[in-house]
Protein backbone atom coordinates (compact mmCIF):
# COMPACT_ATOMS: atom_id res chain seq x y z
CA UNK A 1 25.78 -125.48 41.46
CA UNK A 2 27.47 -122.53 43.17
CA UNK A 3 25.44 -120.10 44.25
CA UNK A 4 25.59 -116.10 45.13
CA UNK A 5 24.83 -115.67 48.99
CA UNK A 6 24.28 -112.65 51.06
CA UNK A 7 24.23 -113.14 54.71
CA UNK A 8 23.29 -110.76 57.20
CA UNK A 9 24.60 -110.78 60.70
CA UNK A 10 27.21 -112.51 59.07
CA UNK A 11 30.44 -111.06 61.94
CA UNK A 12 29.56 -113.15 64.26
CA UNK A 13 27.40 -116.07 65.67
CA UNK A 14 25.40 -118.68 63.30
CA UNK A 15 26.18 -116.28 60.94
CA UNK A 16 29.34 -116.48 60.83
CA UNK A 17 29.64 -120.05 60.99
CA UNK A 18 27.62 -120.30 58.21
CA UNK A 19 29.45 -117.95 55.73
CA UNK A 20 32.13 -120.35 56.43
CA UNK A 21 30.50 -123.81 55.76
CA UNK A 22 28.71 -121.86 52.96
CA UNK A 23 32.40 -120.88 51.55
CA UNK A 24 33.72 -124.52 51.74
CA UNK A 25 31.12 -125.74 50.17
CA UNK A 26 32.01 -123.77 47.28
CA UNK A 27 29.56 -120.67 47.08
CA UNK A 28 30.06 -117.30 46.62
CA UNK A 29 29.47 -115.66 50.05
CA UNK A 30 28.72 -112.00 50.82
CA UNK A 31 29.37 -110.95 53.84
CA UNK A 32 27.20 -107.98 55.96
CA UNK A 33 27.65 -107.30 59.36
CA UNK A 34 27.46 -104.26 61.88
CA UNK A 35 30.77 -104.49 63.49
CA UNK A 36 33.33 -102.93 61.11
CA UNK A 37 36.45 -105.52 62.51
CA UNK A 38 34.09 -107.97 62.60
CA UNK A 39 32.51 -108.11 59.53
CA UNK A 40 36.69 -107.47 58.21
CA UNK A 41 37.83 -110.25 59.82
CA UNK A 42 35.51 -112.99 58.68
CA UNK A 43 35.42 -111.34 55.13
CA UNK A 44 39.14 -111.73 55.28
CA UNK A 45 39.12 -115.11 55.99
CA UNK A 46 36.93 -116.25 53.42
CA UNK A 47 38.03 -113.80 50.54
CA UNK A 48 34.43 -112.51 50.78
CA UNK A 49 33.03 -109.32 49.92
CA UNK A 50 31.76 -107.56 52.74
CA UNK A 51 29.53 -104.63 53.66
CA UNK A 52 28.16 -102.50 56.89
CA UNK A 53 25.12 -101.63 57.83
CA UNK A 54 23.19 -100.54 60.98
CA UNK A 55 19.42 -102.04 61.00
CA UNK A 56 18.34 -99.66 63.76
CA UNK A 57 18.67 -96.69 60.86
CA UNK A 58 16.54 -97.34 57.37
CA UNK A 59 19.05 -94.87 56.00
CA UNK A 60 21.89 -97.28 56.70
CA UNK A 61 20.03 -100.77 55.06
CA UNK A 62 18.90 -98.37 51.92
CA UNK A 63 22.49 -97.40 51.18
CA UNK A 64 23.28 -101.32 51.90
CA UNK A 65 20.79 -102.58 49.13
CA UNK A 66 22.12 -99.87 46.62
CA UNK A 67 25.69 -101.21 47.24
CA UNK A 68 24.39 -105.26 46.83
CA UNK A 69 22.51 -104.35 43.93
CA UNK A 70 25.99 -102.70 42.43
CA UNK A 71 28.19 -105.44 43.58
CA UNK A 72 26.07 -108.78 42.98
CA UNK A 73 24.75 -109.32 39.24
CA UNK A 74 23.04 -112.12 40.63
CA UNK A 75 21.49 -112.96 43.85
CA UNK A 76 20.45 -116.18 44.75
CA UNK A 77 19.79 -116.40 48.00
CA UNK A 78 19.69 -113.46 50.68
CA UNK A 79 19.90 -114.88 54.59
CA UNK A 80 18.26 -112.36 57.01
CA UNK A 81 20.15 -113.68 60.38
CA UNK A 82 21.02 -110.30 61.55
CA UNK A 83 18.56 -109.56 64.74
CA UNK A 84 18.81 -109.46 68.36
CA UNK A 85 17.31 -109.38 72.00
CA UNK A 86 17.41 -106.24 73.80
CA UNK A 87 16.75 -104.29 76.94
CA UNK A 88 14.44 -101.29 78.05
CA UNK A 89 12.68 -99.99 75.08
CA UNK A 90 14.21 -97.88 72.87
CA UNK A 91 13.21 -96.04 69.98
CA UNK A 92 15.61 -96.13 66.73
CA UNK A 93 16.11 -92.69 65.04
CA UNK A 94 13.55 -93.58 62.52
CA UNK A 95 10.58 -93.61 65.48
CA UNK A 96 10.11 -97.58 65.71
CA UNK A 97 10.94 -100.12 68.96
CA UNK A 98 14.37 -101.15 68.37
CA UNK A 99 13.82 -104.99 68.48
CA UNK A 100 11.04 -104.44 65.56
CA UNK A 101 13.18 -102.79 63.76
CA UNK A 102 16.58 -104.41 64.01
CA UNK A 103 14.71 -108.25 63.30
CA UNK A 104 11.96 -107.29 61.33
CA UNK A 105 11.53 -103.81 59.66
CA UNK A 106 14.66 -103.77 58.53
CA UNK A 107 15.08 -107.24 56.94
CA UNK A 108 11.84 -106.69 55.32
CA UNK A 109 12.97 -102.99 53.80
CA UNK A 110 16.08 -104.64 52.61
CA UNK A 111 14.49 -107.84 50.89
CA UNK A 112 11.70 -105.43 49.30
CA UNK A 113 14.69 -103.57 47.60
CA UNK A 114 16.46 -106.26 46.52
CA UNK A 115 13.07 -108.00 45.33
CA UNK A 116 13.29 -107.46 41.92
CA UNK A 117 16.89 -108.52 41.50
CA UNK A 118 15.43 -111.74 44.08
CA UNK A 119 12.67 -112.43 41.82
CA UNK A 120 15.10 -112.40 38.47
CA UNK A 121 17.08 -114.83 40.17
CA UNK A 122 14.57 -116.94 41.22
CA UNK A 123 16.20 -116.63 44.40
CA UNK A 124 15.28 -118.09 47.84
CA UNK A 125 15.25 -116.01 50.79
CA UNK A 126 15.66 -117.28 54.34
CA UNK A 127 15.06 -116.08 57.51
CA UNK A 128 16.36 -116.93 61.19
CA UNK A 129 13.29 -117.27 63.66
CA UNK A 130 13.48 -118.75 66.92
CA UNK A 131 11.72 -120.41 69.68
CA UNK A 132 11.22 -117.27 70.83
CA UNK A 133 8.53 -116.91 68.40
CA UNK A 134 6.28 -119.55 70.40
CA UNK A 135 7.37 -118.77 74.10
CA UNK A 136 6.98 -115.16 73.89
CA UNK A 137 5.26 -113.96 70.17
CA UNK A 138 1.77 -112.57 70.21
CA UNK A 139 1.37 -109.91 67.19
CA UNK A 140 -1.66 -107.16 67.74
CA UNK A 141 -1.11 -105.08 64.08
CA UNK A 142 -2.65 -102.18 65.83
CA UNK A 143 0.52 -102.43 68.41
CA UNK A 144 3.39 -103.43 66.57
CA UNK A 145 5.86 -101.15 68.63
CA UNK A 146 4.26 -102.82 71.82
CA UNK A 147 3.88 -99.38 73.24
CA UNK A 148 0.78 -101.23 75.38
CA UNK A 149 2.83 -104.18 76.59
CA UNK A 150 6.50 -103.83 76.18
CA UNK A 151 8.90 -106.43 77.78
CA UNK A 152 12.17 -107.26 75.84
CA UNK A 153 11.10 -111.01 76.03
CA UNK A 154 7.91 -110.20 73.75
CA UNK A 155 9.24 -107.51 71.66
CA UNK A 156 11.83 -110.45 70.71
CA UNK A 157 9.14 -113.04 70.61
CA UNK A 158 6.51 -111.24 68.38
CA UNK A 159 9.56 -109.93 65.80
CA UNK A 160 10.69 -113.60 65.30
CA UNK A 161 7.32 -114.61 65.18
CA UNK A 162 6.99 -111.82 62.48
CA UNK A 163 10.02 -113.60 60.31
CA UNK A 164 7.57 -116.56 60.18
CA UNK A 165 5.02 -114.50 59.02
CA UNK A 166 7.40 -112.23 56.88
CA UNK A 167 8.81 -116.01 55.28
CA UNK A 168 4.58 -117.32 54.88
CA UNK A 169 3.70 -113.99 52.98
CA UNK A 170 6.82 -113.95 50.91
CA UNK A 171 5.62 -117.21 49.46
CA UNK A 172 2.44 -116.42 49.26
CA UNK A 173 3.03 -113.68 46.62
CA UNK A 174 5.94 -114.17 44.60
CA UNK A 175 6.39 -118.18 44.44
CA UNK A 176 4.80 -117.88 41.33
CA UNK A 177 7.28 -115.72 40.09
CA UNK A 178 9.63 -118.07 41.16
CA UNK A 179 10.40 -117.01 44.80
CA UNK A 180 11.31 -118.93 47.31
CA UNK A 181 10.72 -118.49 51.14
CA UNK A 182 11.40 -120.15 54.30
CA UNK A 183 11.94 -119.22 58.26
CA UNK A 184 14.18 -121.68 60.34
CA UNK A 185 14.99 -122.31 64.22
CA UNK A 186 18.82 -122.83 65.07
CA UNK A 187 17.99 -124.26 68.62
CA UNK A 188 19.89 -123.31 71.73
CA UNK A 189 22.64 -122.10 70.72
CA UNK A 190 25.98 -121.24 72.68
CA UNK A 191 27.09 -117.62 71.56
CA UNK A 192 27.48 -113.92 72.29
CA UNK A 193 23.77 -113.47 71.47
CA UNK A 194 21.52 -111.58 74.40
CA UNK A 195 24.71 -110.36 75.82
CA UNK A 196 23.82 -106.44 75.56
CA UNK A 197 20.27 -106.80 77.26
CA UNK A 198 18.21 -106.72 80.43
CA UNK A 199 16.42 -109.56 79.41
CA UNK A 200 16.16 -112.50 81.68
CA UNK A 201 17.75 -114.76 78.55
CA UNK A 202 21.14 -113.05 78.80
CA UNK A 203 21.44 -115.15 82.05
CA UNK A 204 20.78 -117.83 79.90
CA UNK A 205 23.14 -117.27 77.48
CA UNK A 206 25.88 -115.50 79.53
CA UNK A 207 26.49 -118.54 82.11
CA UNK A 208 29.61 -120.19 82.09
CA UNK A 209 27.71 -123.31 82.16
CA UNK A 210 26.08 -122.80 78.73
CA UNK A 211 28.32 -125.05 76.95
CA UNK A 212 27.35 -127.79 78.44
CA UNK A 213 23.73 -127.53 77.42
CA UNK A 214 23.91 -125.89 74.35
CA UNK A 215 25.38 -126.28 70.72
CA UNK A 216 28.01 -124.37 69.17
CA UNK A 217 27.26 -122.13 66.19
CA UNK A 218 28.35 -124.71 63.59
CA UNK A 219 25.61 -126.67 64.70
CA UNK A 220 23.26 -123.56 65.07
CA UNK A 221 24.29 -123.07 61.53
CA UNK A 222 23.16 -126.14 60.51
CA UNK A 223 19.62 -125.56 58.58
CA UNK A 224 20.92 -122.10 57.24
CA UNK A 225 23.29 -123.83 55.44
CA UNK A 226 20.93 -126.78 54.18
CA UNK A 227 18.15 -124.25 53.16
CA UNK A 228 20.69 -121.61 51.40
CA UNK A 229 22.68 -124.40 49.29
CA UNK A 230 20.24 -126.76 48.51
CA UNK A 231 16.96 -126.27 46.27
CA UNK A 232 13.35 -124.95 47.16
CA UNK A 233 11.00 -127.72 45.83
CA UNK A 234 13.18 -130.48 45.86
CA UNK A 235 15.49 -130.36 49.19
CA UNK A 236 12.44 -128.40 50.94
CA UNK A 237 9.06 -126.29 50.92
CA UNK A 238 9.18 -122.71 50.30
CA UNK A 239 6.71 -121.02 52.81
CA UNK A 240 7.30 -123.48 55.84
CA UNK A 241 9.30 -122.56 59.04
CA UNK A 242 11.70 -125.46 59.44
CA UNK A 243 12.65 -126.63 63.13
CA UNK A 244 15.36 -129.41 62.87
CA UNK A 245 15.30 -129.95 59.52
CA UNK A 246 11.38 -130.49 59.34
CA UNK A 247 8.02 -127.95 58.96
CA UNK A 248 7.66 -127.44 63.23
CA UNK A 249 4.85 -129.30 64.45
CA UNK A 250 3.62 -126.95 66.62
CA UNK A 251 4.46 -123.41 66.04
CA UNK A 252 2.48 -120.79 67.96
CA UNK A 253 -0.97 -120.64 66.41
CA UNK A 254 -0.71 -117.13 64.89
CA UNK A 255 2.15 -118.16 62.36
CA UNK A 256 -0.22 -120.08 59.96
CA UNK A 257 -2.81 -116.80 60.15
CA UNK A 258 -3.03 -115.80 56.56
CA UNK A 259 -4.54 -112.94 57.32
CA UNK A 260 -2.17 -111.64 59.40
CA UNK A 261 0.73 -112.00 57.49
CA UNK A 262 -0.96 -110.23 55.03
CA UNK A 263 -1.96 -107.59 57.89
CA UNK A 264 1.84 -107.41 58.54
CA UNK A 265 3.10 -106.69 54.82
CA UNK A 266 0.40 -104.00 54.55
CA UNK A 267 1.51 -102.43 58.26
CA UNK A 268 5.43 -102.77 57.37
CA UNK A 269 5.41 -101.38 54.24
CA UNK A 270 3.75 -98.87 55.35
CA UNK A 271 6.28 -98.09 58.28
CA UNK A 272 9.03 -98.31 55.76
CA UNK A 273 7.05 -96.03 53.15
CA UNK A 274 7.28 -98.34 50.62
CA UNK A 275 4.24 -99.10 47.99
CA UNK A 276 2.60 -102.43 48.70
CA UNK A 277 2.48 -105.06 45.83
């Protein structure tokens, strides 16, 4: 059955490549991205509607859910991709560390806003993690900017560690409303990604030689696609974070803390002044 699907990060990348398998397959793809040719051209392509938005400004990703809610009826799934590595912290002009922000505060602002409309539609919502989330994540609630320990490696690590979390909690409270949640890795994937940081991984990423040992983004794109256009409860388990097509074996140890993902909702609504459910 076709479905309704808003992608984030959607100009580029994984993203990208999966608004396009997403479109063959027949489903209704919405487009949001930061770049404004970007985000043009791949709308263009697919005959998609498309929108902007900024994640390191709240302002920017409330005007983006009042424009979704206007344009889509129906939502039935909502992909969080959009996110990123950076370099030497930054603060965004809302006060927060711009990695938090851009792959976690933001994402969870804009899902909250669309919730109700989510929750109609007994939507599913999925979010891209990454190994990051093991090699680098450790989450102290009291230090969520890492103002105590900053390095862009674990400001990356903890926010995709905090999808996980973000994915675990969203289950937790709305699958009985008909909700559906789930966090993925896209593996090592050849694109632009880390190229705008001081980071050790844009090495990684930036070497001519990274084709050889890494997939492209159709491949990266892989699970996003399975998860968006198949169904929660039959094709997989809301609440899991999937690593190649399977619950990961051995995530880091704080993703299956209940209490912190809990401790994590409370914190980030809070950050985004929005009432806790």
């Amino acid at each position: 059955m076709p479905k309704t699907i808003i992608i984030t990060g959607a100009s580029d990348g994984i993203g990208a490549a999966g608004a396009r398998q997403l479109h063959a397959d027949g489903h209704t793809v919405v487009v949001v991205g930061r770049s404004p040719q970007k985000t043009r051209a791949v709308a263009d392509e697919l005959g998609a509607q498309s929108f902007l938005a900024d994640f390191t400004r709240f302002d920017d990703v409330r005007r983006l859910a009042g424009e979704l809610l206007q344009a889509c009826p129906r939502i039935d799934v909502l992909v969080n991709n959009a996110g990123g590595v950076f370099g030497d912290r930054a603060r965004t002009v809302d006060g927060f560390e711009k990695t938090l922000q851009v792959n976690h505060l933001s994402p969870f602002l804009l899902t909250n806003l669309l919730l109700e409309r989510l929750v109609t539609g007994r939507a599913s919502v999925i979010q891209t993690s990454s190994v990051g989330s093991k090699l680098f994540g450790h989450i102290d609630l009291d230090d969520l900017n890492n103002d105590r320990k900053y390095s862009p490696n674990k400001a990356y690590g903890d926010a995709k560690l905090m999808n996980i979390l973000f994915s675990r909690e969203l289950h937790r409270r709305f699958h009985g409303q008909g909700l559906s949640a789930a966090a993925f890795h896209p593996g090592m994937i050849a694109t632009s990604f880390a190229s705008d940081t001081t980071s050790a991984m844009r090495f990684v990423y930036g070497s001519g030689l990274r084709r050889l040992f890494m997939a492209g983004p159709e491949k990266g794109a892989e699970q996003m696609v399975w998860l968006a256009g198949t169904v929660a409860g039959k094709d997989w388990s809301s609440g899991e974070y999937y690593e190649r097509g399977k619950p990961a074996k051995r995530p880091n140890p704080q993703a299956g803390d209940p209490v912190l993902a809990a401790g994590l909702w409370e914190r980030s609504a809070a950050m985004v002044h929005l009432a806790t459910v």
